[in-house]
Protein backbone atom coordinates (compact mmCIF):
# COMPACT_ATOMS: atom_id res chain seq x y z
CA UNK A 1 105.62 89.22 93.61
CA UNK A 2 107.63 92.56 93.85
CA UNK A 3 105.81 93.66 96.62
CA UNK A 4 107.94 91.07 98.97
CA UNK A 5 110.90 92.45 97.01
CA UNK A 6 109.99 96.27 98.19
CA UNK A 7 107.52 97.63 95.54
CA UNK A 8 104.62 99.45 96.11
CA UNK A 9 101.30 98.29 94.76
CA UNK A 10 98.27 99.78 93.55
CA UNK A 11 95.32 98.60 91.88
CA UNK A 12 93.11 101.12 90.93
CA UNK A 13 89.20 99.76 89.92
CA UNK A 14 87.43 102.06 88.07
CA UNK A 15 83.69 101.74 86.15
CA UNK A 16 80.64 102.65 86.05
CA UNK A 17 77.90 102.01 88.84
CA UNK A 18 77.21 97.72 89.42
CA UNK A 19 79.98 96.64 86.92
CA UNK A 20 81.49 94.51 89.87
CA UNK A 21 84.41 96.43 91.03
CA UNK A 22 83.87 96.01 94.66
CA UNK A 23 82.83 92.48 94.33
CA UNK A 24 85.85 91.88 91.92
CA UNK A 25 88.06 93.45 95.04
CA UNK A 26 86.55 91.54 97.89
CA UNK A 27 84.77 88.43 96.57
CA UNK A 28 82.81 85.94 98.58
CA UNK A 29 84.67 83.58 101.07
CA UNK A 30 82.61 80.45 100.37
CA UNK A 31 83.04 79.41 97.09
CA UNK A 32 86.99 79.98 97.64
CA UNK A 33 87.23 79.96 94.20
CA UNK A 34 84.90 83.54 94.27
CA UNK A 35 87.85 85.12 96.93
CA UNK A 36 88.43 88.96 95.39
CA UNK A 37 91.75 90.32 94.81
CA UNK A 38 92.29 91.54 98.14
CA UNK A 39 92.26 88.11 100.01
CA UNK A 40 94.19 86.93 97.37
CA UNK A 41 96.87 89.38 98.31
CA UNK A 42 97.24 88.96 101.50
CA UNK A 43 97.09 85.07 100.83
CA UNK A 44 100.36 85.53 98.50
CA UNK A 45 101.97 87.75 100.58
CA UNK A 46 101.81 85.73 103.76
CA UNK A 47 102.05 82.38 102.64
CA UNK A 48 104.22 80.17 104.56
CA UNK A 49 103.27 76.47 102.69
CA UNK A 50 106.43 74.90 101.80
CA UNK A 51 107.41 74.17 98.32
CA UNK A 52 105.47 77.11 97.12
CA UNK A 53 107.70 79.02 94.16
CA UNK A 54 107.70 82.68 95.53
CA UNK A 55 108.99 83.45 99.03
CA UNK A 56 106.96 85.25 101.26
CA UNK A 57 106.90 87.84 104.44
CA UNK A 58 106.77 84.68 106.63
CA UNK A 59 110.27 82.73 104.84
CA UNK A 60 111.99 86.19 104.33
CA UNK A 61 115.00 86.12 106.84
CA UNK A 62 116.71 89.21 108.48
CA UNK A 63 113.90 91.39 107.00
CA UNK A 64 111.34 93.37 108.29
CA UNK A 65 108.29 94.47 106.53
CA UNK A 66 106.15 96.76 106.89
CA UNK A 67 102.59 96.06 104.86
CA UNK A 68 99.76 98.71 104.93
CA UNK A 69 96.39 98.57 103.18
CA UNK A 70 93.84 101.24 102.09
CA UNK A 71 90.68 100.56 100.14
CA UNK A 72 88.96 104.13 99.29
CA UNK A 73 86.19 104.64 97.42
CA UNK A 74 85.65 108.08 95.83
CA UNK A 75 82.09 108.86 94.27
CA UNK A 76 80.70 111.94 93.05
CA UNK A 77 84.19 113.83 94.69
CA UNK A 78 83.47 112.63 97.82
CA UNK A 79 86.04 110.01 99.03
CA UNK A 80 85.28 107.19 101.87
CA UNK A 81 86.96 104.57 103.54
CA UNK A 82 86.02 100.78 102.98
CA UNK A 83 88.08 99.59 105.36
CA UNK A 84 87.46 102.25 108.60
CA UNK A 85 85.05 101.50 110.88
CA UNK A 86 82.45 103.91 109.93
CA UNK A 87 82.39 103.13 105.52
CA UNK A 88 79.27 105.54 105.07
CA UNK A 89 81.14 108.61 106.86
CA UNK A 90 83.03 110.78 104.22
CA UNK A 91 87.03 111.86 104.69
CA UNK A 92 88.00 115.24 103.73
């Protein structure tokens, strides 16, 4: 909730090989119920059904936002980008 009240946000996954970090950040979209945390985000952050208990980008009046996203995976010191076009090539 304080990120539509100006906070930054960071969750930071962090485990050993297979222990479901990626799948815990992404999910599956069918079951809904298996959606990761990053759908779920976005989902909370631009909801616009009425009646719903937090407000959101989309009922937030005379404010603009500005929402950004990175998903970076560093193994073995070399860092990549989940969400670029290319997730195999490495940044520097």
């Amino acid at each position: 909730q304080g990120v539509t009240e100006g906070y930054n946000g960071t969750i930071f996954a962090y485990g050993q090989t297979g222990s479901g970090k990626s799948f815990t950040m992404q999910g599956v979209v069918d079951p809904s119920t298996q959606k990761g945390i990053i759908p779920r985000a976005f989902e909370h952050i631009f909801e616009t059904s009425p009646g719903h208990r937090s407000c959101s980008v989309q009922c937030a009046e005379n404010a603009k936002f500005l929402v950004r996203t990175s998903y970076l995976e560093i193994y073995n010191e070399d860092i990549r980008d989940l969400l670029g076009a290319d997730t195999k090539q490495k940044l520097e």
